[in-house]
C-alpha atoms as a PDB file:
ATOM      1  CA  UNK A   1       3.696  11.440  -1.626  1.00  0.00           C
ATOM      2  CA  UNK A   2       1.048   8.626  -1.265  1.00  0.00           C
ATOM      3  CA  UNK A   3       2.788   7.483   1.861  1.00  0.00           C
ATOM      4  CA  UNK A   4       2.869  10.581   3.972  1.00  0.00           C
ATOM      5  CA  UNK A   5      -1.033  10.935   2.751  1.00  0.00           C
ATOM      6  CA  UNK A   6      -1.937   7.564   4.454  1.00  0.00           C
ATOM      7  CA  UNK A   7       0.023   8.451   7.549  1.00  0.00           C
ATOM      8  CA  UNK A   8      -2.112  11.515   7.902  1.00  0.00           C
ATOM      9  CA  UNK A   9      -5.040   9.785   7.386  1.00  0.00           C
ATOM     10  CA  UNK A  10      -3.819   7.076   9.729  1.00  0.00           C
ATOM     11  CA  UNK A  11      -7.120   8.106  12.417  1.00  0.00           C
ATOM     12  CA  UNK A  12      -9.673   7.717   9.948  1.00  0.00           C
ATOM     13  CA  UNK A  13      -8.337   3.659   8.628  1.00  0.00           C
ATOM     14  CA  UNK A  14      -7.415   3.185  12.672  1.00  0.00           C
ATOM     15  CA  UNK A  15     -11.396   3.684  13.349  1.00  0.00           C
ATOM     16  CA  UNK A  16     -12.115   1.143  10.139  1.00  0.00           C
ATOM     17  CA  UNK A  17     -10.033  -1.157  11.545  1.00  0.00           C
ATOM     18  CA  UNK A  18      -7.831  -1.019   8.941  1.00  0.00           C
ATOM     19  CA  UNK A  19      -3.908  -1.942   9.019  1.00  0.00           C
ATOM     20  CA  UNK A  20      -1.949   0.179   6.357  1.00  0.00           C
ATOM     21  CA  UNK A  21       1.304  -1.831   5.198  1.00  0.00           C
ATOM     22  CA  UNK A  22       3.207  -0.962   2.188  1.00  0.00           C
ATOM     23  CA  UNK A  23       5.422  -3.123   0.174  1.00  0.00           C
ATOM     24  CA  UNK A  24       8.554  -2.108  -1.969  1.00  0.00           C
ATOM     25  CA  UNK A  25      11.607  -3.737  -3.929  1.00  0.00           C
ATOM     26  CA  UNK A  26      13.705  -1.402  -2.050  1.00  0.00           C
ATOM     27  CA  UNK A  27      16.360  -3.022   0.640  1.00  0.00           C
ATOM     28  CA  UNK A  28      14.881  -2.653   4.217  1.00  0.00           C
ATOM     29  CA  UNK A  29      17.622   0.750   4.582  1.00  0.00           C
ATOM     30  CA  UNK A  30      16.189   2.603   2.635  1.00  0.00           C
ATOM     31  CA  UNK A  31      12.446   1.569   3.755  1.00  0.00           C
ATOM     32  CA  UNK A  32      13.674   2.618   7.296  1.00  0.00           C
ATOM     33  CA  UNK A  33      15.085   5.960   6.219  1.00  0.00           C
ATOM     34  CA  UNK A  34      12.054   6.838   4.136  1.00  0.00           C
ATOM     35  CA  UNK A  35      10.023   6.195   7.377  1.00  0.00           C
ATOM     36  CA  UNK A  36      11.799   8.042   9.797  1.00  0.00           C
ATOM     37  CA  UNK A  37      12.552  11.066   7.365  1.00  0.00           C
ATOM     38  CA  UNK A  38       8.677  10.751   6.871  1.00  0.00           C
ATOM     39  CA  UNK A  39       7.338  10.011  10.347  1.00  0.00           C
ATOM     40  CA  UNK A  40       5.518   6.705   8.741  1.00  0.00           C
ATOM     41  CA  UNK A  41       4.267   4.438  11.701  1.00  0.00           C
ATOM     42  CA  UNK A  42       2.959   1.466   9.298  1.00  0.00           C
ATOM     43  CA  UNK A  43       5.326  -1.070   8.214  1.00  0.00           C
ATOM     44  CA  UNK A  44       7.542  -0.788   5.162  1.00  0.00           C
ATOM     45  CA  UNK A  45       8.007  -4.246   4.143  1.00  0.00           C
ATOM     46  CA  UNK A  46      11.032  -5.003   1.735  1.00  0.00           C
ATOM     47  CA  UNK A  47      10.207  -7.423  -1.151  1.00  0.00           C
ATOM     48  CA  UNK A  48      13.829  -7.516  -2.863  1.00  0.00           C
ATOM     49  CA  UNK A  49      13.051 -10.773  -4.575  1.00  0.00           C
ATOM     50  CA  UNK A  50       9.233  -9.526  -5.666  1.00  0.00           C
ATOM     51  CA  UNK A  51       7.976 -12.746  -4.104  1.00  0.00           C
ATOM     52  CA  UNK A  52       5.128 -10.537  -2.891  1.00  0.00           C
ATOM     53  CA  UNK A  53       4.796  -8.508  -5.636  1.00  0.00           C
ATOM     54  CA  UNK A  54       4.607 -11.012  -8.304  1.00  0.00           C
ATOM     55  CA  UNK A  55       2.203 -12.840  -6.081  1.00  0.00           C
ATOM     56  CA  UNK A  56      -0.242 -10.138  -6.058  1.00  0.00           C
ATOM     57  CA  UNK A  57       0.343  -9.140 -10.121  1.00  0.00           C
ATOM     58  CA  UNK A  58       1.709  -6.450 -10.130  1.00  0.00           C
ATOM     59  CA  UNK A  59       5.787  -6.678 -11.523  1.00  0.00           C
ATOM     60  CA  UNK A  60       6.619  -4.856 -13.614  1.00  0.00           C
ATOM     61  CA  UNK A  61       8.690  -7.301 -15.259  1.00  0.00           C
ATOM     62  CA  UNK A  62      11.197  -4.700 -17.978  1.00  0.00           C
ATOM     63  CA  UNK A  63      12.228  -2.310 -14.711  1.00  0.00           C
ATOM     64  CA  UNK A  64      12.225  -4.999 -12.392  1.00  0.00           C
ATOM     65  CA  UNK A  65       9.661  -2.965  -9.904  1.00  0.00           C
ATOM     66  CA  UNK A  66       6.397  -3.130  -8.520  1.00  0.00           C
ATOM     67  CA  UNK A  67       3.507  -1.249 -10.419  1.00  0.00           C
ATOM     68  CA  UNK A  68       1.987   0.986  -7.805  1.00  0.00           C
ATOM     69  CA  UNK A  69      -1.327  -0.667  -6.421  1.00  0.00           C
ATOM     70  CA  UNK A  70      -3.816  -0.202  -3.478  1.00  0.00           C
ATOM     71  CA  UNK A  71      -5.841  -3.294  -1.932  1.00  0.00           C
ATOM     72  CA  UNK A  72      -7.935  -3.988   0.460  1.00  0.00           C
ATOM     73  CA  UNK A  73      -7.656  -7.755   1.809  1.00  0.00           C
ATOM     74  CA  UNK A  74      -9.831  -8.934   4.487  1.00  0.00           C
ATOM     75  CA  UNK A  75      -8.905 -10.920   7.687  1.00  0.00           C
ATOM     76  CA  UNK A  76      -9.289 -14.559   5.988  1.00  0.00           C
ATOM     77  CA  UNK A  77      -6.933 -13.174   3.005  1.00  0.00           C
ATOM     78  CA  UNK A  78      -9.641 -12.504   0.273  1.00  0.00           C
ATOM     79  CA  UNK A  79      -8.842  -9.146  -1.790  1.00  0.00           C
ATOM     80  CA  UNK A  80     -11.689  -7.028  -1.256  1.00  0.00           C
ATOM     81  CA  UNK A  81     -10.598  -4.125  -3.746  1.00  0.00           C
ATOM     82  CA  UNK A  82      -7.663  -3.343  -5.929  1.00  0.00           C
ATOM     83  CA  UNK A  83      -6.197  -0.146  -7.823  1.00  0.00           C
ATOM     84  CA  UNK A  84      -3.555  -0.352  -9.991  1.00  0.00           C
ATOM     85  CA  UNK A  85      -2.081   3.396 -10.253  1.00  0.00           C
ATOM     86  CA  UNK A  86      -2.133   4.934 -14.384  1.00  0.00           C
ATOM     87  CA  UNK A  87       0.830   6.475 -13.526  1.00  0.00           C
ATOM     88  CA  UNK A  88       3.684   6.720 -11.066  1.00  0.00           C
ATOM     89  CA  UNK A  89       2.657   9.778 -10.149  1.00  0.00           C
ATOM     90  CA  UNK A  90      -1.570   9.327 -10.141  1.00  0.00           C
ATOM     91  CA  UNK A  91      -2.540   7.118  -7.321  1.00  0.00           C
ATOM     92  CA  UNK A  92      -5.912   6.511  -5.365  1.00  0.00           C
ATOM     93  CA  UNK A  93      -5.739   9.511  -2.451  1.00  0.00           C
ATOM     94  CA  UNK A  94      -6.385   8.190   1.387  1.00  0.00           C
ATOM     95  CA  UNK A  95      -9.987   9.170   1.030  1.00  0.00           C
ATOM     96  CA  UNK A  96     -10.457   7.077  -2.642  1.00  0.00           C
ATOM     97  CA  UNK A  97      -9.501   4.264  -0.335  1.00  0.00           C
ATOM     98  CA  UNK A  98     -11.647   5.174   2.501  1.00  0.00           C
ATOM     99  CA  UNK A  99     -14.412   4.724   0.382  1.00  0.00           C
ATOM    100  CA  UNK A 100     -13.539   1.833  -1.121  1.00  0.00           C
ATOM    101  CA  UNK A 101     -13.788   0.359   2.164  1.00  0.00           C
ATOM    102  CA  UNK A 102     -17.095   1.861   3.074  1.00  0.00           C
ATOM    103  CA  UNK A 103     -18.762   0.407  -0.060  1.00  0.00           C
ATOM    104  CA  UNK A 104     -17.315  -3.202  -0.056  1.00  0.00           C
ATOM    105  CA  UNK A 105     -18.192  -3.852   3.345  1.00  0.00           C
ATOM    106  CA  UNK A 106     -16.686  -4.453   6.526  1.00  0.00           C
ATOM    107  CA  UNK A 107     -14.702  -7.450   7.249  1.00  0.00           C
END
């Protein structure tokens, strides 16, 4: 699970100066349940409505979901670096992301 990879990682994006939020169409219950069962400290943000989601590109419009997707946005908003997962189940690991950050610079 992507999530529980970025928790453990949590150190290395702390010393980046990075803040780690993820975004779901799932109610805010079941966002708090999957961080407690999961000992997540970021914040689960619920996007019901996919304001955010659509904003960003990446609906998928026939399930009525979010594609899974990484970025990396910088203090004055500017997306940095995006990943848009293949699959459900292949996603960028903690340390794809990482380096991501390393290469586009610090902001």
């Amino acid at each position: 699970m992507q999530l529980v990879q970025l928790q453990s990682h949590l150190a290395d994006f702390q010393a980046r100066k990075i803040g780690i939020v993820a975004i779901s169409v799932d109610p805010v219950a079941k966002s708090s349940d999957l961080a407690r069962d999961h000992g997540l400290s970021f914040p689960l943000l619920a996007d019901p409505d996919l304001k955010v989601i659509r904003a960003y590109g990446v609906e998928d419009e026939w399930n009525e979901i979010a594609w899974p997707a990484e970025f990396l946005v910088d203090a004055p908003g500017v997306i940095r670096w995006r990943e848009m997962a293949r699959s459900v189940g292949k996603r960028p690991s903690a340390n794809d992301i990482l380096r991501a950050f390393d290469e586009t610079g610090r902001e």
